[in-house]
C-alpha atoms as a PDB file:
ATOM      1  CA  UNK A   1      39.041   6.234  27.273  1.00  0.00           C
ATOM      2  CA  UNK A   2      41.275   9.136  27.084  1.00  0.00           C
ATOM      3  CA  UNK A   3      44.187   7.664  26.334  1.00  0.00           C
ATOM      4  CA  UNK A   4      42.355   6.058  23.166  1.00  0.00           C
ATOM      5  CA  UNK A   5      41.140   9.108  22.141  1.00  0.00           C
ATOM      6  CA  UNK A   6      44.378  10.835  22.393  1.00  0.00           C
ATOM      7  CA  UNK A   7      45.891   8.000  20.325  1.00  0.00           C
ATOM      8  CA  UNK A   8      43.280   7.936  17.559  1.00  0.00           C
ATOM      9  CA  UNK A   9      43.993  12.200  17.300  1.00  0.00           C
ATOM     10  CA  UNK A  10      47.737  11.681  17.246  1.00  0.00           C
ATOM     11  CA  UNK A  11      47.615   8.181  14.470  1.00  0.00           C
ATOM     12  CA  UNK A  12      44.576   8.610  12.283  1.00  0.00           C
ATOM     13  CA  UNK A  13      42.256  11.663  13.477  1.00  0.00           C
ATOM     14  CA  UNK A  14      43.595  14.574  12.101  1.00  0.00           C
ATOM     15  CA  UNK A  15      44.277  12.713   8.906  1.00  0.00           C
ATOM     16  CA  UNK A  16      41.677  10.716   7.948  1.00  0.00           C
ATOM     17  CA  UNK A  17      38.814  13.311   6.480  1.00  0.00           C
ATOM     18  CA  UNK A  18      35.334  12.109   6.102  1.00  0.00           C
ATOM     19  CA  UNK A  19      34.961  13.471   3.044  1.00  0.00           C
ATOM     20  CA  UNK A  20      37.724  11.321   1.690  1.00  0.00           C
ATOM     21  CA  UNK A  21      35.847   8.239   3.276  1.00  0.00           C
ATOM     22  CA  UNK A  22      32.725   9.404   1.419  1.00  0.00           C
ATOM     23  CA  UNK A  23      35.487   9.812  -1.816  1.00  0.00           C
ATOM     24  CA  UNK A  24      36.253   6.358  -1.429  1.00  0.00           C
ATOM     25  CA  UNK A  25      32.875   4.866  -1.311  1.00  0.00           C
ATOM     26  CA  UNK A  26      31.991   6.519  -4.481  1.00  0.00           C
ATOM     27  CA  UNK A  27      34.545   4.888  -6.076  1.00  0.00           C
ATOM     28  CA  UNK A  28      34.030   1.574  -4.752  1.00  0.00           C
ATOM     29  CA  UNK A  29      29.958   2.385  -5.798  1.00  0.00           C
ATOM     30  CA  UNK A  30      30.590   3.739  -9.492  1.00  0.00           C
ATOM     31  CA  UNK A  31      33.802   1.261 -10.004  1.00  0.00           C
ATOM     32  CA  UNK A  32      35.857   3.711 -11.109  1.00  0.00           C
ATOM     33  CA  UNK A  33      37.555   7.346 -10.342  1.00  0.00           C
ATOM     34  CA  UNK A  34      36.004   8.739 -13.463  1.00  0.00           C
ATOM     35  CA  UNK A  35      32.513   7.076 -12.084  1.00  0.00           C
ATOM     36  CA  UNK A  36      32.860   8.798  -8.919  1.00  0.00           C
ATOM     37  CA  UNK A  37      34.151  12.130 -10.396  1.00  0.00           C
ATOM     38  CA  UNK A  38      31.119  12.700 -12.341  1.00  0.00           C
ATOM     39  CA  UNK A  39      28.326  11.516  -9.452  1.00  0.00           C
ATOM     40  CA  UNK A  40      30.649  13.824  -6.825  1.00  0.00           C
ATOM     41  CA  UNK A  41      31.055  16.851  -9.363  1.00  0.00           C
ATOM     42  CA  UNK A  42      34.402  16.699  -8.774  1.00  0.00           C
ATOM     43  CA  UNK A  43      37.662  16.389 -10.718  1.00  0.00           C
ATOM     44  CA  UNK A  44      39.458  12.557 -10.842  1.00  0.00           C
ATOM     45  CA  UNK A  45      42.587  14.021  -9.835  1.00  0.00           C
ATOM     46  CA  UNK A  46      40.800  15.171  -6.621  1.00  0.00           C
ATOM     47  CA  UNK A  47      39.365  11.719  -6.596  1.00  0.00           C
ATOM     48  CA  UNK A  48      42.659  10.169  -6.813  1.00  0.00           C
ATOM     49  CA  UNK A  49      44.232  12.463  -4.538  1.00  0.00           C
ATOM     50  CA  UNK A  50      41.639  11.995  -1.889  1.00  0.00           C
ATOM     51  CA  UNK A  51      42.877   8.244  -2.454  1.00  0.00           C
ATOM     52  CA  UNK A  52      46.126   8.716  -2.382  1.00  0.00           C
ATOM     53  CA  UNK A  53      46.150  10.542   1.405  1.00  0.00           C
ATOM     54  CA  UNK A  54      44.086   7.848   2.276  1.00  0.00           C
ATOM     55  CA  UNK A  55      46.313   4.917   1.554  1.00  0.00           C
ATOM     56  CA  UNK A  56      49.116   7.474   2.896  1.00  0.00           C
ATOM     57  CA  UNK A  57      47.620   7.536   6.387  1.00  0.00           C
ATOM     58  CA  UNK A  58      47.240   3.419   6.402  1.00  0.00           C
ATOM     59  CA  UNK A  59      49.822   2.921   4.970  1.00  0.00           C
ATOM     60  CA  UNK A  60      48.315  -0.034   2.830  1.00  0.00           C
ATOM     61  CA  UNK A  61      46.511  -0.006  -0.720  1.00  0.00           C
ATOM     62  CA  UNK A  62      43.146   0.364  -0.747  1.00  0.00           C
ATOM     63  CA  UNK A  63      42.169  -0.224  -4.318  1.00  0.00           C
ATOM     64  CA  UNK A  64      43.717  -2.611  -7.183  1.00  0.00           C
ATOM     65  CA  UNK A  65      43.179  -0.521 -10.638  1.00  0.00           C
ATOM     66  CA  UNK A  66      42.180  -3.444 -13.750  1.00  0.00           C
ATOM     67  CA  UNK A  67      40.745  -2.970 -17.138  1.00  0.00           C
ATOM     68  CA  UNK A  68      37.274  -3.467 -15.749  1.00  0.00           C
ATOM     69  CA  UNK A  69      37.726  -0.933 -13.495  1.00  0.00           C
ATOM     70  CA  UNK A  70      38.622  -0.913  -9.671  1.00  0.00           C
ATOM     71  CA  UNK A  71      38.242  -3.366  -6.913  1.00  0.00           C
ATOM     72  CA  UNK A  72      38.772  -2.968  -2.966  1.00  0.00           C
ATOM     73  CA  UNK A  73      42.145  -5.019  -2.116  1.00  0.00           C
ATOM     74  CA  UNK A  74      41.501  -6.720   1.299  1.00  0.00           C
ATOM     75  CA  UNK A  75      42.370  -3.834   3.247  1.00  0.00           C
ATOM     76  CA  UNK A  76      39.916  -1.790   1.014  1.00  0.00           C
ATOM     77  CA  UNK A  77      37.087  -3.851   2.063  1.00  0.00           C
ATOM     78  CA  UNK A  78      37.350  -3.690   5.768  1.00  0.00           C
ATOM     79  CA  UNK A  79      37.547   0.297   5.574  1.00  0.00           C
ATOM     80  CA  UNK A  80      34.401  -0.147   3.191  1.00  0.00           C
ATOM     81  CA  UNK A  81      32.354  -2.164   5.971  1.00  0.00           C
ATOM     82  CA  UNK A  82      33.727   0.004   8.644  1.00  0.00           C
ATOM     83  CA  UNK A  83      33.297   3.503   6.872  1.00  0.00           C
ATOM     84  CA  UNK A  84      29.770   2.383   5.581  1.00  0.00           C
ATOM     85  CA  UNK A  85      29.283   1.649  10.097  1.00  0.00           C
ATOM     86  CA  UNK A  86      30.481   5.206  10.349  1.00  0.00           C
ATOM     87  CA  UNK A  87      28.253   6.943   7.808  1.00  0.00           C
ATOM     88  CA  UNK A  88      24.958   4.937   9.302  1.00  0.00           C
ATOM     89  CA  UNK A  89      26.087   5.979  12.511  1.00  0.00           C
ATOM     90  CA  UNK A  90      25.984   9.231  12.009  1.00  0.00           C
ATOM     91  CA  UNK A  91      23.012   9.432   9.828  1.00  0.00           C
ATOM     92  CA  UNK A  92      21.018   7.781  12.464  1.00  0.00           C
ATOM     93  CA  UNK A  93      22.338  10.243  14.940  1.00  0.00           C
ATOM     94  CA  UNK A  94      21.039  13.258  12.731  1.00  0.00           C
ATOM     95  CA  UNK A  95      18.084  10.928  12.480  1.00  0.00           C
ATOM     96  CA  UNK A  96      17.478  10.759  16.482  1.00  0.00           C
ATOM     97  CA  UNK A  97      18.246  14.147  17.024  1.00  0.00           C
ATOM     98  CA  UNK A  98      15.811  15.596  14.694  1.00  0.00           C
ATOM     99  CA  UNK A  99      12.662  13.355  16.072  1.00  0.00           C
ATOM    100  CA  UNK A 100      13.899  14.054  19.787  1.00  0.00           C
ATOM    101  CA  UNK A 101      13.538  18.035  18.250  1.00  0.00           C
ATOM    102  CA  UNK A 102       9.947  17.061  16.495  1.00  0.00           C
ATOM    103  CA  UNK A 103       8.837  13.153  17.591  1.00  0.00           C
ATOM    104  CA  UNK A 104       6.357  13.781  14.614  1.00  0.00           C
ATOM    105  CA  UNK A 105       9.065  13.552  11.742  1.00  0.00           C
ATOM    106  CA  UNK A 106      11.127  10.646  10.653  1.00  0.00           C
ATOM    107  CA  UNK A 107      12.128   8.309   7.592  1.00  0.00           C
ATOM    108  CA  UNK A 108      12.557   4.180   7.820  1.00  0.00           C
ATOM    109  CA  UNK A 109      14.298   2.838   4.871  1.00  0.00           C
ATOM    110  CA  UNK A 110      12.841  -1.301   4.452  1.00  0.00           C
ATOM    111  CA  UNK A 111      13.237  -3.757   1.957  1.00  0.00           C
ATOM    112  CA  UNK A 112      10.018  -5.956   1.343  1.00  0.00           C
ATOM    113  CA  UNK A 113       8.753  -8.029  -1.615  1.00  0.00           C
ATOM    114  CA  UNK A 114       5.573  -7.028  -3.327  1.00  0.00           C
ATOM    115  CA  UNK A 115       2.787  -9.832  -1.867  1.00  0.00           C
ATOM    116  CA  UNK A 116       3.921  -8.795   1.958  1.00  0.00           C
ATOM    117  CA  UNK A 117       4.291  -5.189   0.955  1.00  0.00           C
ATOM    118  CA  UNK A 118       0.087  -5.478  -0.361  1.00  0.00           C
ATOM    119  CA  UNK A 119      -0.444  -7.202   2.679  1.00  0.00           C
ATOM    120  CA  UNK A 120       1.028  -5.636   5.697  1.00  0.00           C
ATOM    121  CA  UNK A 121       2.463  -1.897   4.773  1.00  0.00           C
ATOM    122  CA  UNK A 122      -0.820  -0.231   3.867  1.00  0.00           C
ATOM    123  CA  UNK A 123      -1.545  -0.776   7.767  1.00  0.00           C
ATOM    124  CA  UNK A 124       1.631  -0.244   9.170  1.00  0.00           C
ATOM    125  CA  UNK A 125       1.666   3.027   6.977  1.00  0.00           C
ATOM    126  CA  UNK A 126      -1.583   4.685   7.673  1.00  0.00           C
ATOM    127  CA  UNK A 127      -1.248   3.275  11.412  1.00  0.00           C
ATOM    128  CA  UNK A 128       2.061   5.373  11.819  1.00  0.00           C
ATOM    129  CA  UNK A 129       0.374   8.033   9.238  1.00  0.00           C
ATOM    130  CA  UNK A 130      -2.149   8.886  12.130  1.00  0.00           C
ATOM    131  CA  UNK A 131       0.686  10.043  15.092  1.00  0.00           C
ATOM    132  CA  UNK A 132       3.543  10.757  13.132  1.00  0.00           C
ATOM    133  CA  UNK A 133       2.413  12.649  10.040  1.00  0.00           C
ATOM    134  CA  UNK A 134       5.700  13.539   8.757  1.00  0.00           C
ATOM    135  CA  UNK A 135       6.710   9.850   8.289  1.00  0.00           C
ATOM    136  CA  UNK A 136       8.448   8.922   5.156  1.00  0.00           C
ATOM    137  CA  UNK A 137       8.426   5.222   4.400  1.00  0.00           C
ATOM    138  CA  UNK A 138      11.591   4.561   1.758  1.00  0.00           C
ATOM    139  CA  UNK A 139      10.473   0.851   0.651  1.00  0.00           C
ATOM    140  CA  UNK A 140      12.670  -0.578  -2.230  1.00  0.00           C
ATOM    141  CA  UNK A 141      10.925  -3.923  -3.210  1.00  0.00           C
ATOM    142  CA  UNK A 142      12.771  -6.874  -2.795  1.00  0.00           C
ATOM    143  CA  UNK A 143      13.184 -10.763  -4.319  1.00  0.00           C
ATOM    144  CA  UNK A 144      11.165 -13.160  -2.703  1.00  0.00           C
ATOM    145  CA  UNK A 145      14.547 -15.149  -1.246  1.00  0.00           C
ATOM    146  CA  UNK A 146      16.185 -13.473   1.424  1.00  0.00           C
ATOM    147  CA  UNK A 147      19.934 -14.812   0.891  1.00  0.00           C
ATOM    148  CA  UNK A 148      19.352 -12.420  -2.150  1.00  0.00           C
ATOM    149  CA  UNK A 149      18.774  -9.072  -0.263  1.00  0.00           C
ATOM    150  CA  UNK A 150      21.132  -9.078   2.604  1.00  0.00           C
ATOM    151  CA  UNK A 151      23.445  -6.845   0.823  1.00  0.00           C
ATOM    152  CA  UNK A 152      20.956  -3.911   0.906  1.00  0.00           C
ATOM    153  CA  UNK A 153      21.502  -4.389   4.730  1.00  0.00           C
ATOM    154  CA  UNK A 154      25.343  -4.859   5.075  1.00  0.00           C
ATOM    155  CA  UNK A 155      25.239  -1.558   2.915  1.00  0.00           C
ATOM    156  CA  UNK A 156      23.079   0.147   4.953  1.00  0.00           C
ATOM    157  CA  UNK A 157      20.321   0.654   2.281  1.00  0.00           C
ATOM    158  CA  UNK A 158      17.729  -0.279   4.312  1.00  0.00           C
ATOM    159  CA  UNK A 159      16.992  -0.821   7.864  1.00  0.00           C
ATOM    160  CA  UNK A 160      15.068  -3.568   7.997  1.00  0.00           C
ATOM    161  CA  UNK A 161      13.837  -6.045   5.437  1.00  0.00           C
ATOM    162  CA  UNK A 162      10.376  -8.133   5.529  1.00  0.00           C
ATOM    163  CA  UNK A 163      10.765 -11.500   3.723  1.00  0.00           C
ATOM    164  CA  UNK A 164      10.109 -14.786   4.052  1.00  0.00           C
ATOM    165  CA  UNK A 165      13.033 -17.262   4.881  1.00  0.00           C
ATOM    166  CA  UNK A 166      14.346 -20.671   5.924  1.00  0.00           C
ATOM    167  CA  UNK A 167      15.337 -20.335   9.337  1.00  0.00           C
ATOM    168  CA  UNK A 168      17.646 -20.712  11.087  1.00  0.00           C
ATOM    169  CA  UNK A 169      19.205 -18.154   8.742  1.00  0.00           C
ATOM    170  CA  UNK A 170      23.033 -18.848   8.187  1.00  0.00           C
ATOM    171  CA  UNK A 171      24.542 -15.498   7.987  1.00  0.00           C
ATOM    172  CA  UNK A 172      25.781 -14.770  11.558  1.00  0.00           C
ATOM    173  CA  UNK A 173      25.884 -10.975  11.179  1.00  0.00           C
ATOM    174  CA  UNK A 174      21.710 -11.067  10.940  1.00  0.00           C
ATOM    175  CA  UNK A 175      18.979 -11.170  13.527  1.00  0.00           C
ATOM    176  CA  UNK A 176      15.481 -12.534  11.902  1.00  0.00           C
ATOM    177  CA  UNK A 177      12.341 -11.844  14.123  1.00  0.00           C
ATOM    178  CA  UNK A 178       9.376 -14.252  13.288  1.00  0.00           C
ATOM    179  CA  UNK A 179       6.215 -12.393  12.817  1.00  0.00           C
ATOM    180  CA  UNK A 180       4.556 -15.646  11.322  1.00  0.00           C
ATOM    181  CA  UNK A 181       4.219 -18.284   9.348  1.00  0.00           C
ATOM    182  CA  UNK A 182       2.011 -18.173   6.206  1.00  0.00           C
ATOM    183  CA  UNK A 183       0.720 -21.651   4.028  1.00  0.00           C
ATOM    184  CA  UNK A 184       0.399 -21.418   0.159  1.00  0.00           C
ATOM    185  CA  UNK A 185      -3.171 -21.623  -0.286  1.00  0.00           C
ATOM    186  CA  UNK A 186      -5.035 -22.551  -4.362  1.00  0.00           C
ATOM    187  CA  UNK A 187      -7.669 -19.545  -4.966  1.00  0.00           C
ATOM    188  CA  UNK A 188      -9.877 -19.322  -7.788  1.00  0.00           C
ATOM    189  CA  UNK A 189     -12.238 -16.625  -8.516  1.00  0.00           C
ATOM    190  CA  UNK A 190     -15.914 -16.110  -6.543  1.00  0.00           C
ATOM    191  CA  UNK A 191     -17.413 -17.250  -9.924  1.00  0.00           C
ATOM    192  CA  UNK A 192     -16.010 -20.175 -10.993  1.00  0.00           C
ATOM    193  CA  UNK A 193     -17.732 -23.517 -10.648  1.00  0.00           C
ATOM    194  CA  UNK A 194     -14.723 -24.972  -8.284  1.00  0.00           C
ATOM    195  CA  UNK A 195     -15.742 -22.210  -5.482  1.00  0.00           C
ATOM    196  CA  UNK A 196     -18.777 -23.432  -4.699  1.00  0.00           C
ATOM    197  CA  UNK A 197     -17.189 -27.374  -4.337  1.00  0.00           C
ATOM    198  CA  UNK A 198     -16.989 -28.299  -0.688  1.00  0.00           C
ATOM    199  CA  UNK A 199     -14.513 -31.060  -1.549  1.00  0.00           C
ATOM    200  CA  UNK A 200     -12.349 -30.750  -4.451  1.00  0.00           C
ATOM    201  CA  UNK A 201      -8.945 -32.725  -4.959  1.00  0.00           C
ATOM    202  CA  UNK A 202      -5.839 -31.753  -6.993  1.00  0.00           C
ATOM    203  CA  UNK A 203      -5.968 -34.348  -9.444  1.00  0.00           C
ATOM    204  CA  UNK A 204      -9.445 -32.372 -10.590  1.00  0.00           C
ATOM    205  CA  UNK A 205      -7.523 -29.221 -11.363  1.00  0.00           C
ATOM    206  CA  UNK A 206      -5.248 -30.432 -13.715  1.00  0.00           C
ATOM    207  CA  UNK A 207      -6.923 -29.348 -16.870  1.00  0.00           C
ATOM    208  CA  UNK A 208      -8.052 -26.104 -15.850  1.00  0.00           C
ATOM    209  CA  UNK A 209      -6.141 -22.703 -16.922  1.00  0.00           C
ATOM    210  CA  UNK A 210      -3.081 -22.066 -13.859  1.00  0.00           C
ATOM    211  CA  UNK A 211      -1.249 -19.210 -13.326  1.00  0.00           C
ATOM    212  CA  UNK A 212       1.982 -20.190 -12.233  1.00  0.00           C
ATOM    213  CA  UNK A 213       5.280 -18.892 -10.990  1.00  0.00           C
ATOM    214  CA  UNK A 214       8.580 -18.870 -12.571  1.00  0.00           C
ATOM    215  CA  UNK A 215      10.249 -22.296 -11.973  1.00  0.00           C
ATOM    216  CA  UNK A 216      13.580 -21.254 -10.260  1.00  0.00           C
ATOM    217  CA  UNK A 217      11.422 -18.919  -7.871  1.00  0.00           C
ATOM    218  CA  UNK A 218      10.830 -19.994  -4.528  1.00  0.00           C
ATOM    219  CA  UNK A 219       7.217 -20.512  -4.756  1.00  0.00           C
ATOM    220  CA  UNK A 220       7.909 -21.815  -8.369  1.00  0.00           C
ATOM    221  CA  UNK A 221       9.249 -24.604  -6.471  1.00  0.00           C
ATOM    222  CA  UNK A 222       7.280 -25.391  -3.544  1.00  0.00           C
ATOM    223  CA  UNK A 223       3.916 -25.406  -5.715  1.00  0.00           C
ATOM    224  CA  UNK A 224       6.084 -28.058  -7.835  1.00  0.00           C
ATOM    225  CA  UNK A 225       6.757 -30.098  -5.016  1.00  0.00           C
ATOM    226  CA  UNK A 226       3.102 -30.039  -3.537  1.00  0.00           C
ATOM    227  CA  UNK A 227       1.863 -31.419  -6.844  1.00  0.00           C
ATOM    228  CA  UNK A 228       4.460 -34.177  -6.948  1.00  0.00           C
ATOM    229  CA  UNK A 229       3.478 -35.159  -3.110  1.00  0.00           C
ATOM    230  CA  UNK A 230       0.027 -35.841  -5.017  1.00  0.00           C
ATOM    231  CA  UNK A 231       1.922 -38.093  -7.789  1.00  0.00           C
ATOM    232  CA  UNK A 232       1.248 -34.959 -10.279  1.00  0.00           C
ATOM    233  CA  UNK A 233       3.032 -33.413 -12.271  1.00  0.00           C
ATOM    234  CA  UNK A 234       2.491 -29.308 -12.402  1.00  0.00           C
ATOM    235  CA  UNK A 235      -0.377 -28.666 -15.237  1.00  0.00           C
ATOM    236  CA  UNK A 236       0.463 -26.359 -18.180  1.00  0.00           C
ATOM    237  CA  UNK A 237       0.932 -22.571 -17.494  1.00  0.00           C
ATOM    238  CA  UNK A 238      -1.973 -20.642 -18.959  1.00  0.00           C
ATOM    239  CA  UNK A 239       0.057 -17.664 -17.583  1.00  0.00           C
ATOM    240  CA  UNK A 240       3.793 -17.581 -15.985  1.00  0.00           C
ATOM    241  CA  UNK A 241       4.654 -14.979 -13.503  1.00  0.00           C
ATOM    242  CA  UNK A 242       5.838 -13.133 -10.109  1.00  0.00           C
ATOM    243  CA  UNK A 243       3.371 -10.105 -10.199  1.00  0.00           C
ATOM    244  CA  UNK A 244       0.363 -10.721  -8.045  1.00  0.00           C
ATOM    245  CA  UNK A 245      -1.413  -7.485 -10.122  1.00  0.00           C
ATOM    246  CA  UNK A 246      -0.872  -9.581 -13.382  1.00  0.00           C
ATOM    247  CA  UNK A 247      -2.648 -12.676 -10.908  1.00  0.00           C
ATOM    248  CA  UNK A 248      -5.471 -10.309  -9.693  1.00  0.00           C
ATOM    249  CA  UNK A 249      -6.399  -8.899 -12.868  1.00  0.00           C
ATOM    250  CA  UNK A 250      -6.478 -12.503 -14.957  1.00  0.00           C
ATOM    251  CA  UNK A 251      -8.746 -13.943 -11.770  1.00  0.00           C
ATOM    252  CA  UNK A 252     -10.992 -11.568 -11.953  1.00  0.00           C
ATOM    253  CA  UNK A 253     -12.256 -13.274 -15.392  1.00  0.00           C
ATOM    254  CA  UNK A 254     -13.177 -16.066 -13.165  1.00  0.00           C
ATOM    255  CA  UNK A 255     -11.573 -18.585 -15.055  1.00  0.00           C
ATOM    256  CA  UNK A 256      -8.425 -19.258 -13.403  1.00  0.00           C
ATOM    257  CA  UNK A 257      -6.945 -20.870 -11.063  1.00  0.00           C
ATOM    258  CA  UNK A 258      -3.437 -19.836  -9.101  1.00  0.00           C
ATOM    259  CA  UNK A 259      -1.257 -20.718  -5.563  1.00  0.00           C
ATOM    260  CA  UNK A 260      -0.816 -17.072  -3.111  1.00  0.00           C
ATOM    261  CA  UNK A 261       0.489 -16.847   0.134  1.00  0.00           C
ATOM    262  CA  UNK A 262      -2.202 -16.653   2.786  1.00  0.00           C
ATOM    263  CA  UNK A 263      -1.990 -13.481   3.697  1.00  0.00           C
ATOM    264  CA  UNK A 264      -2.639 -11.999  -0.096  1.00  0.00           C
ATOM    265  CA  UNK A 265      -6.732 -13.582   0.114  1.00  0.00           C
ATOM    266  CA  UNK A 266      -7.168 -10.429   2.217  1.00  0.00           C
ATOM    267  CA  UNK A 267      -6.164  -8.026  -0.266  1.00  0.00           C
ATOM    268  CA  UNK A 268      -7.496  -9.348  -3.626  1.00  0.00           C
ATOM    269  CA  UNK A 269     -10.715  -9.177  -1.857  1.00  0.00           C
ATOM    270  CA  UNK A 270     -10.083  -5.723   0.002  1.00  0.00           C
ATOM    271  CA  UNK A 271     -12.926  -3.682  -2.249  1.00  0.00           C
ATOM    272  CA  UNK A 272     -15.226  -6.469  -2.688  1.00  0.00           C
ATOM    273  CA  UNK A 273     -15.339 -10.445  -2.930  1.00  0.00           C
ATOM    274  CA  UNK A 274     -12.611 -11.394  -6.184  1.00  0.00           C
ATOM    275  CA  UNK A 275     -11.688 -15.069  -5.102  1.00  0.00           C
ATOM    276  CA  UNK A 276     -12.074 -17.756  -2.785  1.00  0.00           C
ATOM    277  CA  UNK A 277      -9.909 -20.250  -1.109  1.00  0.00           C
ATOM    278  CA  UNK A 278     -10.629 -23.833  -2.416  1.00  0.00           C
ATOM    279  CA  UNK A 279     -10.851 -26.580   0.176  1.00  0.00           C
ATOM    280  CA  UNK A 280      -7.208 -28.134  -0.364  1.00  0.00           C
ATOM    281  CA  UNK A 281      -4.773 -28.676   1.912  1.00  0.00           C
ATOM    282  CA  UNK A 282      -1.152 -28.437  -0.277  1.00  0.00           C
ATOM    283  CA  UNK A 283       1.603 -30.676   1.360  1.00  0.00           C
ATOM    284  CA  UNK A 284       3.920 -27.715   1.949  1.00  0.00           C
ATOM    285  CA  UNK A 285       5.461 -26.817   5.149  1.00  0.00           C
ATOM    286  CA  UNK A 286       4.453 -22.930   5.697  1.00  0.00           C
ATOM    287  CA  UNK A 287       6.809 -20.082   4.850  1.00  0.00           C
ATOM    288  CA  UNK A 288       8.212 -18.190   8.118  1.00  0.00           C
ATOM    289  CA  UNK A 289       7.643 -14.356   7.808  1.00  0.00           C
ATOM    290  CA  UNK A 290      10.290 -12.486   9.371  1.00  0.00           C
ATOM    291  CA  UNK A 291      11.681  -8.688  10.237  1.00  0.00           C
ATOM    292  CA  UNK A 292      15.696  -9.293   9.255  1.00  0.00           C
ATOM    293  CA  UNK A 293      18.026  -6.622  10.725  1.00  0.00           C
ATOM    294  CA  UNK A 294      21.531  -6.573  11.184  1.00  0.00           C
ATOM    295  CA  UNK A 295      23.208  -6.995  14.565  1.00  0.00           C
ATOM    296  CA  UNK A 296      25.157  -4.694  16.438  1.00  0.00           C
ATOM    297  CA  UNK A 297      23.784  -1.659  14.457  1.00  0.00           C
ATOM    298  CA  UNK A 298      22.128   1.071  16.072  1.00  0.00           C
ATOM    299  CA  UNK A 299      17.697   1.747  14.603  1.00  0.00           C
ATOM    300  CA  UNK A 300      16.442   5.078  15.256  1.00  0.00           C
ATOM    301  CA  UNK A 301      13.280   5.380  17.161  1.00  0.00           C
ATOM    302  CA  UNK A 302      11.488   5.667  14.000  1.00  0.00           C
ATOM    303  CA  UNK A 303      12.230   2.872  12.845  1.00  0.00           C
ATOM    304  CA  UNK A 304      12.016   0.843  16.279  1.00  0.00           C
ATOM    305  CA  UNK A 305       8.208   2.315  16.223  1.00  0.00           C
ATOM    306  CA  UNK A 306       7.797   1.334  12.433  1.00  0.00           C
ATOM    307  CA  UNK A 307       8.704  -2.354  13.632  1.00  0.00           C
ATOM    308  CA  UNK A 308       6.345  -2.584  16.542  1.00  0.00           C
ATOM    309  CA  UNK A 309       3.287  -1.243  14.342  1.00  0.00           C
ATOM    310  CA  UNK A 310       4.468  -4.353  12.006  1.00  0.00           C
ATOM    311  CA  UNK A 311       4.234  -6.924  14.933  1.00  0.00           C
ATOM    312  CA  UNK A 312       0.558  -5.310  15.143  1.00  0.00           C
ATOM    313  CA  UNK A 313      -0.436  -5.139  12.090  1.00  0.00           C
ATOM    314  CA  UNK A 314       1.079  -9.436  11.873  1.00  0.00           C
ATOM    315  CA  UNK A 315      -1.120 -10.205  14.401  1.00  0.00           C
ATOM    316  CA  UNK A 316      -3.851  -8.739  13.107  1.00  0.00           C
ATOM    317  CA  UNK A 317      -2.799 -10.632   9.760  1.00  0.00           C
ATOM    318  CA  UNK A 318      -2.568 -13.874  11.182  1.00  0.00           C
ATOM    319  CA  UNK A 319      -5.663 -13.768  12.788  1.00  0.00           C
ATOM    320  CA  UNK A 320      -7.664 -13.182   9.973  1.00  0.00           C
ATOM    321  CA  UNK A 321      -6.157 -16.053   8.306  1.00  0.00           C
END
């Protein structure tokens, strides 16, 4: 251990600043040295000079300049992925430090899209709210496919993400956790003549007023293929669209009809009774929800706690399913 300390001070260690690691970054962010000069109130000759020393020390070349701007050669992006390792590192260690100094503060940066973000955080949040009251939940919402959002891990933007994915999940650099698995279930509102059927079959529904999802979404896709397992084709699209607020606020006229996952029935009727499930059965295989982290990187205990009061809060989600 000594000797590789001693040979990282005499190589690289008193050479390679942090600050020009955090230089570098910035450029790699903004795609350019003017890009990073302005967001780092700096000059771009200190820009390029921080460079410069850089690919002086490693003797390689970190960055091919084009018209469009710059781009990490290959040795530029294995100091990216290890430098962006370095900076977590260390930002979780502040991280630790401060909630081993007060076990009542802490931040968790997730990634979640917006139906299990309705269903699960307000829970999680006020749960966590009650013993650790300076909590600060970063959430940035994410797409509903999970192939899509990895990035925000392998760059550290988030520490976790809660999606729903196919499984196994490819990417060997990810561990997915399984909190549970959710059907797609047809709702229409408390008032409409098909909620108080006890048997109703697709084929009824075709002429009625859908809200659908965009076609090359993932639930765009499923809800296709659970029509065609009933020789249908999907009806036409009184409305077209991701956002479940759009889908809350058109079902509460009681006269239409749309797919949500499961877990959603619980919070369009959180203040009082909006919709009801309709007694069909979809031929779709249900949706795995999942905590995705990223393996060998180090959580801080806020966010380790923030992922437990998730399992609970699942549970608790599942159940009333």
């Amino acid at each position: 251990m000594i000797a590789a300390a001693d040979h990282w001070e005499g190589r690289i260690g008193r050479r390679v600043r942090l600050r020009d690691l955090h230089v570098f970054l910035a450029v790699l962010q903004w795609g350019s040295m003017a890009g990073a000069a302005h967001r780092l109130n700096v000059t771009q000759p200190a820009v390029s000079k921080a460079i410069a020393e850089l690919e002086h020390t490693l003797g390689v070349r970190l960055l091919d300049r084009g018209p469009k701007g710059v781009e990490p050669t290959l040795y530029g992006n294995v100091l990216a992925r290890r430098a962006l390792a370095a900076f977590d590192e260390l930002r979780q260690g502040v991280g630790e430090i401060e909630f081993m100094a007060d076990p009542t503060t802490g931040e968790v940066r997730i990634g979640c899209n917006e139906s299990l973000a309705a269903a699960l955080l307000p829970d999680v949040i006020r749960r966590l709210g009650a013993d650790y009251p300076g909590l600060t939940v970063h959430m940035t919402q994410v797409n509903q496919a999970i192939n899509l959002e990895i990035p925000l891990l392998r760059e550290r933007k988030v520490d976790l993400i809660i999606s729903r994915g196919i499984f196994p999940v490819p990417e060997d650099d990810l561990i997915s956790e399984i909190l549970f698995q959710e059907p797609l279930i047809i709702v229409a509102g408390v008032n409409s003549a098909w909620a108080r059927r006890r048997k109703v079959q697709l084929a009824e529904l075709m002429n009625e007023k859908w809200i659908l999802y965009p076609p090359e979404e993932p639930p765009g896709t499923l809800v296709r293929q659970a029509f065609r397992a009933c020789g249908l084709e999907l009806p036409p699209a009184g409305a077209e669209t991701m956002s479940y607020r759009l889908r809350e606020m058109l079902m509460m006229t009681g006269d239409y009809l749309t797919v949500i996952p499961a877990s959603m029935l619980r919070v369009f009727n959180a203040k009082h009774a909006m919709v009801k499930r309709l007694p069909i059965e979809l031929d779709i295989q249900p949706r795995d929800v999942a905590i995705f982290t990223l393996k060998n990187r180090t959580l801080s205990p806020i966010a380790e706690l923030f992922m437990e009061c998730v399992r609970t809060v699942a549970r608790k989600t599942v159940s009333a399913q």
